[in-house]
Protein backbone atom coordinates (compact mmCIF):
# COMPACT_ATOMS: atom_id res chain seq x y z
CA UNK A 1 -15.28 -80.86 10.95
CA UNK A 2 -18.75 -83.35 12.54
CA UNK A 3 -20.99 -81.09 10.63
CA UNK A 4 -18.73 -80.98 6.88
CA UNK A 5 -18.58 -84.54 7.08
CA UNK A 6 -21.86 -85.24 7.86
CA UNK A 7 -23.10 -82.53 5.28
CA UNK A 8 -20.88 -84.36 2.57
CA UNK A 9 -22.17 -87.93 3.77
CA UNK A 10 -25.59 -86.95 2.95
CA UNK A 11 -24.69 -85.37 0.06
CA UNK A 12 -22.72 -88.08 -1.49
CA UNK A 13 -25.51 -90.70 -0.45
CA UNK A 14 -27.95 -88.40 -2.35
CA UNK A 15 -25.70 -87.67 -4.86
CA UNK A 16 -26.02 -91.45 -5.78
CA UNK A 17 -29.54 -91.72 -6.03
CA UNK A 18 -29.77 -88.58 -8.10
CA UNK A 19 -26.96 -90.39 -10.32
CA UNK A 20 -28.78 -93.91 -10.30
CA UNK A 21 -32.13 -92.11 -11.27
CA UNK A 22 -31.36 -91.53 -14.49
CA UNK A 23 -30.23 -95.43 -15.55
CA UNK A 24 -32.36 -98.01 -16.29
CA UNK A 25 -32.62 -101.00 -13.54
CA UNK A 26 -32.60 -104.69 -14.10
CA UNK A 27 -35.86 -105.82 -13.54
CA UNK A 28 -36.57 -108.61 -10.71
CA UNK A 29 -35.80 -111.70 -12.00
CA UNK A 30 -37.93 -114.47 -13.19
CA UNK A 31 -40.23 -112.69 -15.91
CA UNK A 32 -41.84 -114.95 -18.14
CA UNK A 33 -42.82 -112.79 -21.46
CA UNK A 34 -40.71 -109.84 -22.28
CA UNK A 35 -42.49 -108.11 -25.03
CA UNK A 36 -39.57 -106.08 -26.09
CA UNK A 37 -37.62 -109.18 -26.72
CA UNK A 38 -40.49 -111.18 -28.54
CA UNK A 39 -40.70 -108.26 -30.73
CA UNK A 40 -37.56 -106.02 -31.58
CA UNK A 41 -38.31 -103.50 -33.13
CA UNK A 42 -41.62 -103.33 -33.01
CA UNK A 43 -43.47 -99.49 -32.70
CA UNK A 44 -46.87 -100.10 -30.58
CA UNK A 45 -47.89 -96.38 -31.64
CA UNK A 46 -52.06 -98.15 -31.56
CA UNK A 47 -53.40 -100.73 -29.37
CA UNK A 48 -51.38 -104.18 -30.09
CA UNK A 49 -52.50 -107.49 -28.50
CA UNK A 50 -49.78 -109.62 -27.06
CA UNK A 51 -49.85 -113.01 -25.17
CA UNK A 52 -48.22 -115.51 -23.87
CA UNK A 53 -48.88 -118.58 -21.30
CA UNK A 54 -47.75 -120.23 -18.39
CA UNK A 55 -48.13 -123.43 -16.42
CA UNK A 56 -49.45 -123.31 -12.71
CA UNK A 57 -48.00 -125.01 -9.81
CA UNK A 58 -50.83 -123.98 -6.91
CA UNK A 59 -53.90 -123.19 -6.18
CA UNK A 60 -53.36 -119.39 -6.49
CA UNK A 61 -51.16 -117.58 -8.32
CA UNK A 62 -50.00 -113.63 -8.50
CA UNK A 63 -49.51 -112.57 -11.81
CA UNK A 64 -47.56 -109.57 -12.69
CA UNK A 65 -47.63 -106.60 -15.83
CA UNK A 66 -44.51 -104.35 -15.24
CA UNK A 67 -43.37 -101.34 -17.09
CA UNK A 68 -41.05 -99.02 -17.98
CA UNK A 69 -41.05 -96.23 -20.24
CA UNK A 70 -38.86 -93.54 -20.45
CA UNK A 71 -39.65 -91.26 -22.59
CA UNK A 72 -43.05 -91.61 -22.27
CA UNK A 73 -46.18 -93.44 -21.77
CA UNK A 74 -47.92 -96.80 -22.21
CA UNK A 75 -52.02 -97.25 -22.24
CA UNK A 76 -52.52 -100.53 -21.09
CA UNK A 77 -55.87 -102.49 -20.96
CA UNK A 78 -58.55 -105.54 -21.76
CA UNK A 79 -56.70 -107.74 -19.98
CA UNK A 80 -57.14 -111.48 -19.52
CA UNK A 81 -55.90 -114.63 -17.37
CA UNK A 82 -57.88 -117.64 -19.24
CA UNK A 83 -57.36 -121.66 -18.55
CA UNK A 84 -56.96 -123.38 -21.73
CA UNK A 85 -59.74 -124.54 -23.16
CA UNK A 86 -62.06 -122.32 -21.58
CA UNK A 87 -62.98 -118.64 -22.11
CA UNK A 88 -63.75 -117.57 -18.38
CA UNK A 89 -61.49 -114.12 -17.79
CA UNK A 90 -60.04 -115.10 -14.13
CA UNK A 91 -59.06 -110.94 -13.07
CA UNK A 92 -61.24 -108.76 -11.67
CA UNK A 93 -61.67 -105.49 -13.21
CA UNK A 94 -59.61 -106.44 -16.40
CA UNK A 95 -60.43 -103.23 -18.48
CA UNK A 96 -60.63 -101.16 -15.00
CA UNK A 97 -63.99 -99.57 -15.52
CA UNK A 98 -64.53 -100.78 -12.06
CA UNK A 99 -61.97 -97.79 -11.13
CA UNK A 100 -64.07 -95.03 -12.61
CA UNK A 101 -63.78 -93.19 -8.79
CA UNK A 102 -60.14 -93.49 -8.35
CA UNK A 103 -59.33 -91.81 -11.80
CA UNK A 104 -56.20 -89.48 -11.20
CA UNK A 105 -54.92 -92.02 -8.60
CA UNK A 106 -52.93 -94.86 -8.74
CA UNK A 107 -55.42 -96.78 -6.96
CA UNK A 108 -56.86 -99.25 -9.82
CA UNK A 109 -59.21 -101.24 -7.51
CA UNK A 110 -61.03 -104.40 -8.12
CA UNK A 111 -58.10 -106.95 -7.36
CA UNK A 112 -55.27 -105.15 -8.83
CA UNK A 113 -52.38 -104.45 -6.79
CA UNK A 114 -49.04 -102.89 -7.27
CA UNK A 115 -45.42 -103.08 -6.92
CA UNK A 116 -42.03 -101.24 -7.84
CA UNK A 117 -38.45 -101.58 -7.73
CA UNK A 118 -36.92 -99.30 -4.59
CA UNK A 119 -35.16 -96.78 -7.57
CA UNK A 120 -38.48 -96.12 -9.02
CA UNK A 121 -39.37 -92.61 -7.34
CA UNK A 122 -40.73 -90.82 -10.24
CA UNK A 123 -43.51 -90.44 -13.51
CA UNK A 124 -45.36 -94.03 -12.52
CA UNK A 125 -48.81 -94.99 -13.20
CA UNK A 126 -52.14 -94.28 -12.59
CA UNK A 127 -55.90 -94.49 -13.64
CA UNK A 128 -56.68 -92.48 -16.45
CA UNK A 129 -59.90 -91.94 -18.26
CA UNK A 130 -60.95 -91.01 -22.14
CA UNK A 131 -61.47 -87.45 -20.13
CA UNK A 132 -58.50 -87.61 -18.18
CA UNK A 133 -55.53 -89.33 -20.03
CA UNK A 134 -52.46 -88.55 -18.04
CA UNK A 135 -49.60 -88.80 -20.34
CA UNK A 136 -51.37 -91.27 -22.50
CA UNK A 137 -52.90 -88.69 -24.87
CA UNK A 138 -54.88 -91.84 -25.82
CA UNK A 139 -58.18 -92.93 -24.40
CA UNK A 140 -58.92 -96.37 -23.69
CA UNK A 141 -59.51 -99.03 -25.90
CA UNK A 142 -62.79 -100.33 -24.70
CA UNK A 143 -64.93 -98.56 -22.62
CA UNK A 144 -64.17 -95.34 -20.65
CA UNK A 145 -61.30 -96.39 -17.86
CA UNK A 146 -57.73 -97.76 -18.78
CA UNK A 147 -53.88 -97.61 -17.04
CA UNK A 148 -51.33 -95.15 -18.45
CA UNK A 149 -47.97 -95.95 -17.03
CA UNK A 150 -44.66 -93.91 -17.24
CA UNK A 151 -42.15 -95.34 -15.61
CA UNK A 152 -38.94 -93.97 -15.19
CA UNK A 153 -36.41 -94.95 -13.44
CA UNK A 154 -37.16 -99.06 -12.56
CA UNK A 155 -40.17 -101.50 -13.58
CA UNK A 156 -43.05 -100.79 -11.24
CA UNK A 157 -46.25 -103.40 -12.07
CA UNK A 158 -49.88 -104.01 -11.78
CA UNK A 159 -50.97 -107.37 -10.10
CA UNK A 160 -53.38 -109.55 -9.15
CA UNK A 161 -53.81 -112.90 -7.05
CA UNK A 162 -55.79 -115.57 -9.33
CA UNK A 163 -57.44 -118.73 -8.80
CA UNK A 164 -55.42 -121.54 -11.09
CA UNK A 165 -55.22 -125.15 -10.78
CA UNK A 166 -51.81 -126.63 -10.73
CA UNK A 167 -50.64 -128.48 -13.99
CA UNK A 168 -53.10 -126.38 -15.67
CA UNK A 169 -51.98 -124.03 -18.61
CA UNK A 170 -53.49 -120.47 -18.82
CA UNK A 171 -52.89 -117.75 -21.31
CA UNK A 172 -52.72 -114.13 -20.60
CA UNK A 173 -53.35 -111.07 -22.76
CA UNK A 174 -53.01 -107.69 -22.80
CA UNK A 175 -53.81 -104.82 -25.21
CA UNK A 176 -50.47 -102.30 -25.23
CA UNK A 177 -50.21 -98.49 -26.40
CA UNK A 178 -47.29 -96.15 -26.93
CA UNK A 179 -47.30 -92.34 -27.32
CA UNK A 180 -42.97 -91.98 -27.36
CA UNK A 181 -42.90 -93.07 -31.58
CA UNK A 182 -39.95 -95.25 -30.38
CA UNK A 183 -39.71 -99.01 -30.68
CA UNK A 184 -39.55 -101.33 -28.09
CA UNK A 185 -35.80 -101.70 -26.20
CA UNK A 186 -34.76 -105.40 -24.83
CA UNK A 187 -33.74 -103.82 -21.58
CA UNK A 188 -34.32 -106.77 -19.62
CA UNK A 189 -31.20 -107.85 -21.22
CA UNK A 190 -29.12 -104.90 -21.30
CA UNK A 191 -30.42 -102.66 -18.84
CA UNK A 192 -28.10 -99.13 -20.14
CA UNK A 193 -30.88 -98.90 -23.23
CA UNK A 194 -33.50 -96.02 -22.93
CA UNK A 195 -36.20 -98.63 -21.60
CA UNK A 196 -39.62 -98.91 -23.03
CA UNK A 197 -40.50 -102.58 -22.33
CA UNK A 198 -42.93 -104.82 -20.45
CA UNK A 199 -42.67 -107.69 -18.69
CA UNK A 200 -45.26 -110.23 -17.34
CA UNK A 201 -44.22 -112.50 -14.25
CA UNK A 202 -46.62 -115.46 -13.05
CA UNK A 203 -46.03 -116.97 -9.46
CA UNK A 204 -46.16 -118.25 -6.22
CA UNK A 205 -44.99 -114.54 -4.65
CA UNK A 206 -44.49 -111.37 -5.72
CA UNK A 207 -40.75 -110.95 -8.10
CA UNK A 208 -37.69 -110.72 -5.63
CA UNK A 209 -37.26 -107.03 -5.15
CA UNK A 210 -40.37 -106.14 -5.80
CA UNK A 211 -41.74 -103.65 -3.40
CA UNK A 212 -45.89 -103.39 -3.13
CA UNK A 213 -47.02 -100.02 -2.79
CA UNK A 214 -50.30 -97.72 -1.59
CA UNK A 215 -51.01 -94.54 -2.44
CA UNK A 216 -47.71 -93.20 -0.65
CA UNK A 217 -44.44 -91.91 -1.49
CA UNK A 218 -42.37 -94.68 -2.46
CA UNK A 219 -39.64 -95.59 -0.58
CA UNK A 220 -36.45 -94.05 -2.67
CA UNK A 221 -39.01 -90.96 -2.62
CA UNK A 222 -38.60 -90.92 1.24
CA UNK A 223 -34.66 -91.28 1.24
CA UNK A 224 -34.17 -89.02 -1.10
CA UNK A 225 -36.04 -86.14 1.07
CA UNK A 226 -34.40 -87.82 3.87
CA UNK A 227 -30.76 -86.71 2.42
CA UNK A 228 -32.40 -83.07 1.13
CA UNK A 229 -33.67 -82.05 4.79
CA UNK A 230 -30.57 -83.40 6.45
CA UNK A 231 -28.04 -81.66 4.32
CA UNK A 232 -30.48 -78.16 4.60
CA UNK A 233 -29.93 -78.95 8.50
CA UNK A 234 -26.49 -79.22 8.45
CA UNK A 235 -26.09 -76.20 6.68
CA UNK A 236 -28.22 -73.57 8.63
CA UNK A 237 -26.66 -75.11 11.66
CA UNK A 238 -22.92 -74.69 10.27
CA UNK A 239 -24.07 -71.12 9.37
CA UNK A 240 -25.19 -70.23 12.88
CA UNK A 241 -22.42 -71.50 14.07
């Protein structure tokens, strides 16, 4: 009877993350742009630029570029963090051809970090090249290098730590592709849509929930084979017995 309830524990528990894997998840709070919701409707099937600004309150601050795309892929690149009233581009690596040796990872280098929401365990970014695209089936839009993200179940993000003065406005842009033919989902604010969205977050910390990863399974990954080899135990040990 210890070994059937076990066995159905861990199934059950599993059972739920299998179930919640297919749903989109609200993103951490706190995003400042959404681009879905500043343009319903919209089709990004080519490189679109899209911007918007915020107001610093410190000497650094991390800003954010999450995604989600279900059904397929975003190409993301020639980035910028600019003060107002200047034209100095405050990231490092902002069209990643600093990253040309970590193609095929998700290791982008030069400054850029990067986070995901604890449901995100599957089809997430990485560095892709004009040789090497991914899912893109796109190559980059300057240069050689660029990011193709497919996120599937949550948001996960690129970020970077930049130096700002406080009171001081900046604008960030981006350059946004997508291979699905779909247009753009507000899923930020109504999170059962088939997501493809993006979000950009500017801050003192990372967004609450937010997770920062390496190059190692995330950590939903690790639960769920958690529940897989427990319930495989269970059940060789219930058929020796």
């Amino acid at each position: 009877m210890k070994t059937q309830f076990w066995l159905a524990a861990a199934c059950s528990a599993a059972g739920v993350l299998f179930a919640t894997q297919g749903l989109a998840q609200t993103p951490p709070p706190g995003f400042l742009y959404d681009v879905g919701a500043a343009n319903p409707g919209a089709t990004p099937t080519q490189y679109t630029l899209y911007s918007t600004t915020f107001t610093a309150d410190q000497s650094t601050t991390l800003v954010s570029f999450a995604f989600r795309e279900a059904p397929a892929y975003w190409a993301f690149d020639d980035i910028s963090v600019v003060a107002n009233g200047t034209s100095t581009n405050l990231l490092s690596n902002p069209s990643f051809e600093s990253s040309g040796g970590a193609v095929n990872t998700n290791f982008p280098g030069g400054g850029w970090g990067r986070w995901i929401q604890a449901i995100d365990t599957s089809a997430i970014g990485q560095v892709a090249s004009n040789t090497s695209t991914y899912g893109c089936n796109v190559g980059a839009r300057t240069g050689t290098i660029f990011w193709c993200d497919g996120s599937v179940q949550g948001y996960d993000a690129l970020y970077q730590s930049v130096p700002t003065v406080a009171h001081q406005t900046y604008t960030t842009s981006f350059y946004l592709e997508d291979n699905s033919g779909s247009s753009f989902f507000d899923t930020a604010n109504d999170p059962t849509d088939p997501s493809i969205d993006v979000l950009v977050y500017a801050g003192d910390t990372l967004p609450v929930g937010s997770i920062p990863i390496g190059g190692v399974p995330e950590p939903a990954t690790w639960s769920l084979l958690g529940f897989g080899a427990l319930a495989a135990w269970l059940m060789r040990r219930r058929q020796r017995g």
